[in-house]
N, C-alpha and C. Protein backbone atom coordinates (compact mmCIF):
# COMPACT_ATOMS: atom_id res chain seq x y z
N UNK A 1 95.38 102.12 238.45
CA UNK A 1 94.87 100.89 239.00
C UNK A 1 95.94 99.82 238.85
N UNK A 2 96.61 99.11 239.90
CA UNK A 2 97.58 97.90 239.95
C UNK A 2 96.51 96.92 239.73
N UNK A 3 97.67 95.93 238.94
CA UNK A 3 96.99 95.27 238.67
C UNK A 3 96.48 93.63 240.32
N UNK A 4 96.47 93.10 240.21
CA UNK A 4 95.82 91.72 241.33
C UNK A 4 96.96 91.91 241.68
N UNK A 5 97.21 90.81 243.15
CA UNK A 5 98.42 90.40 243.20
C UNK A 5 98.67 88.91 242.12
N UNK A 6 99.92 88.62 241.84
CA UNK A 6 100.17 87.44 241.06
C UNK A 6 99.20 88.16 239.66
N UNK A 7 98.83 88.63 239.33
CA UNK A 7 98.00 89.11 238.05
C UNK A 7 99.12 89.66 236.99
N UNK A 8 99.23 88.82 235.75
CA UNK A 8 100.04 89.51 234.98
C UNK A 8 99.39 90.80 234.19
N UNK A 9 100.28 91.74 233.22
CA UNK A 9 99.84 92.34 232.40
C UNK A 9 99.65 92.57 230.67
N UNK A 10 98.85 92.34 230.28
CA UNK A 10 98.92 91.76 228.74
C UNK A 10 98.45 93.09 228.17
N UNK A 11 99.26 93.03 227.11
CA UNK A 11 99.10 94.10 225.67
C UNK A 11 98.85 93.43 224.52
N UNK A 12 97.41 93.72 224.39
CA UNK A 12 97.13 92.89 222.66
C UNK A 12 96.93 93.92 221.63
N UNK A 13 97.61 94.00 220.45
CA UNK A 13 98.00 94.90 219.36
C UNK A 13 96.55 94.23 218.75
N UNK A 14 95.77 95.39 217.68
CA UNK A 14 94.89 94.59 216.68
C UNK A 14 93.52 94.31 217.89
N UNK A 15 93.05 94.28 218.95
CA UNK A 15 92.10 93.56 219.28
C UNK A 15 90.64 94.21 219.46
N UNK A 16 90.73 95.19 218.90
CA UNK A 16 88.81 95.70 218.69
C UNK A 16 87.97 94.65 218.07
N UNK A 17 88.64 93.46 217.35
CA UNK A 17 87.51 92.84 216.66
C UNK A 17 88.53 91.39 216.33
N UNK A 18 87.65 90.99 216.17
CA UNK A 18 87.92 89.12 215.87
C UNK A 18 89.48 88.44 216.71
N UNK A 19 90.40 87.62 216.33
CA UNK A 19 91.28 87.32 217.31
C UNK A 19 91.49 88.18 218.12
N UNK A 20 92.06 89.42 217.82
CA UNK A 20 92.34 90.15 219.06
C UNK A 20 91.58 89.92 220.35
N UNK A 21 90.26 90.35 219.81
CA UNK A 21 89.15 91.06 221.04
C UNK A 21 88.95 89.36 221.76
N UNK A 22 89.09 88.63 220.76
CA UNK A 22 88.90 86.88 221.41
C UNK A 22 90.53 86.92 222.41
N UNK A 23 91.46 87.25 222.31
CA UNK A 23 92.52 86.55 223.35
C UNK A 23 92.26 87.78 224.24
N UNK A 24 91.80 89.17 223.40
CA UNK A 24 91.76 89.86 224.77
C UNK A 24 90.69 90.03 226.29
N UNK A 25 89.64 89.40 225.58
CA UNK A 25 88.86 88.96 226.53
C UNK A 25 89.19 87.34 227.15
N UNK A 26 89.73 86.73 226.92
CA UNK A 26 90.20 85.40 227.21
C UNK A 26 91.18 85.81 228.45
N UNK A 27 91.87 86.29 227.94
CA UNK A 27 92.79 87.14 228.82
C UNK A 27 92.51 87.79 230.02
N UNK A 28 91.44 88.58 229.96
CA UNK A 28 90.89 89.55 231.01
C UNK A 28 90.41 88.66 231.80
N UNK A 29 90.30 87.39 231.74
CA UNK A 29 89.89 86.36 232.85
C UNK A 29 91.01 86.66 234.20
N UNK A 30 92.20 86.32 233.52
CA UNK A 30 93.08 86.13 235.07
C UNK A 30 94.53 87.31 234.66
N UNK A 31 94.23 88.18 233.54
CA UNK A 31 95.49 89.04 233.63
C UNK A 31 94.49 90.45 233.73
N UNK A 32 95.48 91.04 234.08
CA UNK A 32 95.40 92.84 233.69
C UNK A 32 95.39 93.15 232.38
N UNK A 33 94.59 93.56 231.36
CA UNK A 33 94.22 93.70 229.90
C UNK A 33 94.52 94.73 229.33
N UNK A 34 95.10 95.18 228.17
CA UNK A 34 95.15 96.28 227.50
C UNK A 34 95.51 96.44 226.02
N UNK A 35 94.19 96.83 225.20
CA UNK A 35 94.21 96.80 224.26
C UNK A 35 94.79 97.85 222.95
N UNK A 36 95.76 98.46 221.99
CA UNK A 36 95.61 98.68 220.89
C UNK A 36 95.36 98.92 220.09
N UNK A 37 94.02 99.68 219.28
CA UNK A 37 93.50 99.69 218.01
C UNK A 37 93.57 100.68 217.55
N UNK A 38 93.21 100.57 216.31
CA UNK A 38 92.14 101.79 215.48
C UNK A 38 91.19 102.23 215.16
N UNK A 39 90.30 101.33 216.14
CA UNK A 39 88.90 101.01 215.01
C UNK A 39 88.19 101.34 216.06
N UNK A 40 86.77 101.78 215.54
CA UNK A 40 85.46 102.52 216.71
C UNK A 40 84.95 100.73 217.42
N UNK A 41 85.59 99.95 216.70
CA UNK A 41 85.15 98.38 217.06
C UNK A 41 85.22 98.07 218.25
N UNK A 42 86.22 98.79 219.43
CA UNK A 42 86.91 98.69 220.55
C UNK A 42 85.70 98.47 221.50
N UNK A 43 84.67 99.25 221.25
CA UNK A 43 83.59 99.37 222.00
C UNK A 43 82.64 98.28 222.98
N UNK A 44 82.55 98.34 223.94
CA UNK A 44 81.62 97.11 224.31
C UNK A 44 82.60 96.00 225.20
N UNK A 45 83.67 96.37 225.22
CA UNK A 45 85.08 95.62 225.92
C UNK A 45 84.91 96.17 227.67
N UNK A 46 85.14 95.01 228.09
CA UNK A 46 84.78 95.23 229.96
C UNK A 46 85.82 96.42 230.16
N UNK A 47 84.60 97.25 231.45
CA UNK A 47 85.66 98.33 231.57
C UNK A 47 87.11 98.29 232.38
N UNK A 48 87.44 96.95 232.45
CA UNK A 48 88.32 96.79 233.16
C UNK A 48 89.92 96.78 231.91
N UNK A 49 89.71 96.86 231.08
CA UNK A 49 89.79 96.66 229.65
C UNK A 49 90.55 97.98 229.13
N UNK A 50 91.92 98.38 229.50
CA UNK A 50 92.57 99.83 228.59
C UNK A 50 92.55 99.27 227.56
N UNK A 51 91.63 100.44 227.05
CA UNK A 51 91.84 100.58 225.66
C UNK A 51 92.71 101.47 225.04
N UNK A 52 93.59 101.37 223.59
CA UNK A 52 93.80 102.97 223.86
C UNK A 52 94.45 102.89 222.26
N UNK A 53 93.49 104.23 221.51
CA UNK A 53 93.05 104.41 220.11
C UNK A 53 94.70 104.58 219.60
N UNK A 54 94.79 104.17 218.72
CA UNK A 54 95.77 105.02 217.22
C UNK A 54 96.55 104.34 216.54
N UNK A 55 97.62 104.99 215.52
CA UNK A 55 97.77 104.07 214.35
C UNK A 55 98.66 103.64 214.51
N UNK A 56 99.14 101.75 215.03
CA UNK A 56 100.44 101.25 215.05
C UNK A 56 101.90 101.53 213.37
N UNK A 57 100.50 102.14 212.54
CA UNK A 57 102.14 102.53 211.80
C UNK A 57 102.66 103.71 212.06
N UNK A 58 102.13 104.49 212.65
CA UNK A 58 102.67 105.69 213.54
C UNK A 58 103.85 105.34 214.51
N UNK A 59 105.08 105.41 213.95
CA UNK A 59 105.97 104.91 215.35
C UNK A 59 105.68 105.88 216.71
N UNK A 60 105.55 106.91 216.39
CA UNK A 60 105.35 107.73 217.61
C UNK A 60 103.75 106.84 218.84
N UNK A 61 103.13 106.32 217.76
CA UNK A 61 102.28 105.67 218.97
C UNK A 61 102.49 103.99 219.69
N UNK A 62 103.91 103.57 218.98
CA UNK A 62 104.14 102.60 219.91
C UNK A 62 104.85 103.10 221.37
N UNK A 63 105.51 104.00 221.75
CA UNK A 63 105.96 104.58 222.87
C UNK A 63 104.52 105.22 223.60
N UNK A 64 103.72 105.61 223.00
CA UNK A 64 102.72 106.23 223.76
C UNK A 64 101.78 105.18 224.31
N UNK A 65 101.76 104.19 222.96
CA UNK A 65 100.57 102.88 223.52
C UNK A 65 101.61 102.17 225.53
N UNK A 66 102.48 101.93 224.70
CA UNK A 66 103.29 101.91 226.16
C UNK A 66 103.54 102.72 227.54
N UNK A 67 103.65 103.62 226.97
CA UNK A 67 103.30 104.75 228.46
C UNK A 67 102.25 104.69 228.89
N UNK A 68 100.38 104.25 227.69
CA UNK A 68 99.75 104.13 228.51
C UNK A 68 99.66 102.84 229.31
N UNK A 69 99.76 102.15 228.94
CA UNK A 69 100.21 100.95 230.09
C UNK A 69 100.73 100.75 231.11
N UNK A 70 101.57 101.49 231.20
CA UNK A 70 102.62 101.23 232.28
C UNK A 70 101.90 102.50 233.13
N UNK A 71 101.14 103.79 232.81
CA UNK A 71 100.97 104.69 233.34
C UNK A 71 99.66 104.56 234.55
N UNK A 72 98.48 102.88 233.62
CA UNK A 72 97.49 102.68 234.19
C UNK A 72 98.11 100.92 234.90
N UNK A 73 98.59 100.37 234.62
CA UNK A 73 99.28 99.61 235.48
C UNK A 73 100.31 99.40 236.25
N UNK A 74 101.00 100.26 235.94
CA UNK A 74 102.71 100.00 236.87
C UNK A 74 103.65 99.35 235.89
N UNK A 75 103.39 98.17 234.90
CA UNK A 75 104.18 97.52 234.61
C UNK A 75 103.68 96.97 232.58
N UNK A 76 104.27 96.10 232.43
CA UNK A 76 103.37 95.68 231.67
C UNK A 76 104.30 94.17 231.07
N UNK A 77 103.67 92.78 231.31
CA UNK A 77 104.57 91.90 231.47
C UNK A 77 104.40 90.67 230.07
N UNK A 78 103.35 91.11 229.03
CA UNK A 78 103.00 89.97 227.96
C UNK A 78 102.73 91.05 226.89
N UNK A 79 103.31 91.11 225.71
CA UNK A 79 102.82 91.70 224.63
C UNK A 79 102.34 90.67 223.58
N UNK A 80 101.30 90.78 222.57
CA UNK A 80 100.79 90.15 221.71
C UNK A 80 100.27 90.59 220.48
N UNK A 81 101.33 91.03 219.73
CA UNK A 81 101.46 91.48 218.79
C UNK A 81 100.36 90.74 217.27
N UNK A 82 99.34 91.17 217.83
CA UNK A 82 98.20 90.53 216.70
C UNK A 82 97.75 91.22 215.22
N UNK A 83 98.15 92.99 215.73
CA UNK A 83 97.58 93.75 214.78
C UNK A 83 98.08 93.46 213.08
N UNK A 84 97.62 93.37 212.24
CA UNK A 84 97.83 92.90 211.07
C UNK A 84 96.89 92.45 210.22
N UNK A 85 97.02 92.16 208.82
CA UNK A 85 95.82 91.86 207.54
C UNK A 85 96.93 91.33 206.64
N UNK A 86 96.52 90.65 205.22
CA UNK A 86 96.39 89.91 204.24
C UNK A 86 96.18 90.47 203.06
N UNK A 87 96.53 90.23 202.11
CA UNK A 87 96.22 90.82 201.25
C UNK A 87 96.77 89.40 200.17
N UNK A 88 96.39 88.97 199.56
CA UNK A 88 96.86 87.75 198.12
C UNK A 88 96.05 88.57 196.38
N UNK A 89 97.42 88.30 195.59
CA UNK A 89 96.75 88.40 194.31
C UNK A 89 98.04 87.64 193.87
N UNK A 90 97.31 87.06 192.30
CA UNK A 90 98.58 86.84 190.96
C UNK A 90 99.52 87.55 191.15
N UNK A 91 100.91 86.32 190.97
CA UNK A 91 102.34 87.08 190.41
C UNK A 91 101.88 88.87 189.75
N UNK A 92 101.15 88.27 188.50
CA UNK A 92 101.10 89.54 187.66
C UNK A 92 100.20 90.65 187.98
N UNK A 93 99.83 89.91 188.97
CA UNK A 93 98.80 91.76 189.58
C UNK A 93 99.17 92.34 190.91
N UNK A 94 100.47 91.79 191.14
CA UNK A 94 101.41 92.23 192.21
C UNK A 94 101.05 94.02 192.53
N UNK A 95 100.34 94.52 193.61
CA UNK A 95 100.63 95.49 193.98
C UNK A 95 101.53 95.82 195.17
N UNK A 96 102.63 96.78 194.75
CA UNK A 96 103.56 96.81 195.36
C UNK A 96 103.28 98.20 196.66
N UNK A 97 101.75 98.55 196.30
CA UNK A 97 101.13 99.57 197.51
C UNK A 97 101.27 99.01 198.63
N UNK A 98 100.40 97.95 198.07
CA UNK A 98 99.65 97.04 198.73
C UNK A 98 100.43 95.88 200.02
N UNK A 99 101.67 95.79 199.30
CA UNK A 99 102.68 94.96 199.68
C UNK A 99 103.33 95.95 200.97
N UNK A 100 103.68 97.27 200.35
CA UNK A 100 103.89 98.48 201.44
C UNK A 100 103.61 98.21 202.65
N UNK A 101 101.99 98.41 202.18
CA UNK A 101 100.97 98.90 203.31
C UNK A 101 101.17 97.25 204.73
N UNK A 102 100.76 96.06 204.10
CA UNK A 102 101.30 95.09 205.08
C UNK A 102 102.60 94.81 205.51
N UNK A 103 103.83 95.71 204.92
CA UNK A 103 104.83 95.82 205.73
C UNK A 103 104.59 96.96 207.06
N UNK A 104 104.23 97.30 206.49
CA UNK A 104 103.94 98.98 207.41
C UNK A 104 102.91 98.57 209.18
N UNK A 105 101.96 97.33 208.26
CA UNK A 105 101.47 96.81 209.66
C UNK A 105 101.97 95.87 210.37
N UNK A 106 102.24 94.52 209.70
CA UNK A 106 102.12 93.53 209.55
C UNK A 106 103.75 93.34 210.49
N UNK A 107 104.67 94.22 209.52
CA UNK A 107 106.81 93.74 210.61
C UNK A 107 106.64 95.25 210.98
N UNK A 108 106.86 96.26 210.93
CA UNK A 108 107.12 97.24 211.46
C UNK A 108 107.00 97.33 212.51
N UNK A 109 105.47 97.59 213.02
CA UNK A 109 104.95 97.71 214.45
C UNK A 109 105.33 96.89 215.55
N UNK A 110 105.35 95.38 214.94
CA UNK A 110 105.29 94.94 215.90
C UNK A 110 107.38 94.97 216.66
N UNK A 111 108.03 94.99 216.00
CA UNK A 111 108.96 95.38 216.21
C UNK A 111 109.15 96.49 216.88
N UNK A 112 108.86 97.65 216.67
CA UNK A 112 108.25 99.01 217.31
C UNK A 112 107.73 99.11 218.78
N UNK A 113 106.76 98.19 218.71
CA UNK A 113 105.69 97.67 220.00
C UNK A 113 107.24 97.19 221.15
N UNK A 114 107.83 95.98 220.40
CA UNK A 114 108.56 95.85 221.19
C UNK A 114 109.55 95.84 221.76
N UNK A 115 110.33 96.94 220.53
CA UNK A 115 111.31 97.87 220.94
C UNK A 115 110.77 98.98 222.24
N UNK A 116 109.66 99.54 222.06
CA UNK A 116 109.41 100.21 223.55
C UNK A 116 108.93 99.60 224.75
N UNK A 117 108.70 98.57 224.71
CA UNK A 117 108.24 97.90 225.77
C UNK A 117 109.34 97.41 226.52
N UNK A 118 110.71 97.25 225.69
CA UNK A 118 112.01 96.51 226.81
C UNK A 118 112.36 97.49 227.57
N UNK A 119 112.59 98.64 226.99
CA UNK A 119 112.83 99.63 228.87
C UNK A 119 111.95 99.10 230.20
């Protein structure tokens, strides 16, 4: 499906639920939409709306989230790299899992995301 004429195409990382799913439906007003996640949350999103499941710390699924885009639109012209979480504790209860794990979402991906998207 191409998208409108003059219709851009947006990729929102993160948007099954709260900001995401808010710019990605905001979005689906006047662009071509395509969403990102992990979560069964995705659900209930207009079907105009690619969705498309798996884990942005998986590098192998930032090239695939991209192929599907480009495979159901032609192109793909706005990325919005939302996917990400928080985590705060004391100096002294520093978990350094924990710290991992929001590198792993938080800089990795989205770098990832848009390392495959410049071809």
């Amino acid at each position: 499906m191409s998208p409108a004429p003059g219709q851009r195409v947006a990729l929102v990382t993160g948007a099954a639920r709260g900001i995401g799913r808010a710019i990605a439906l905001d979005l689906s007003l006047d662009h071509a939409v395509a969403i990102g996640h992990r979560s069964t949350a995705a659900e209930g999103l207009p079907d105009a709306i690619l969705t498309v499941a798996g884990d942005l710390a998986d590098p192998a699924h930032h090239k695939a989230l991209i192929a599907a885009v480009i495979d159901r639109f032609g192109r793909l012209d706005v990325v919005i790299n939302n996917a990400g979480f928080g985590s705060s504790s004391p100096v002294d209860d520093f978990d350094p899992a924990a710290c991992r794990a929001m590198l792993d979402v938080n800089v990795l991906p989205p770098h990832g995301v848009l390392s495959a998207a410049l071809p």
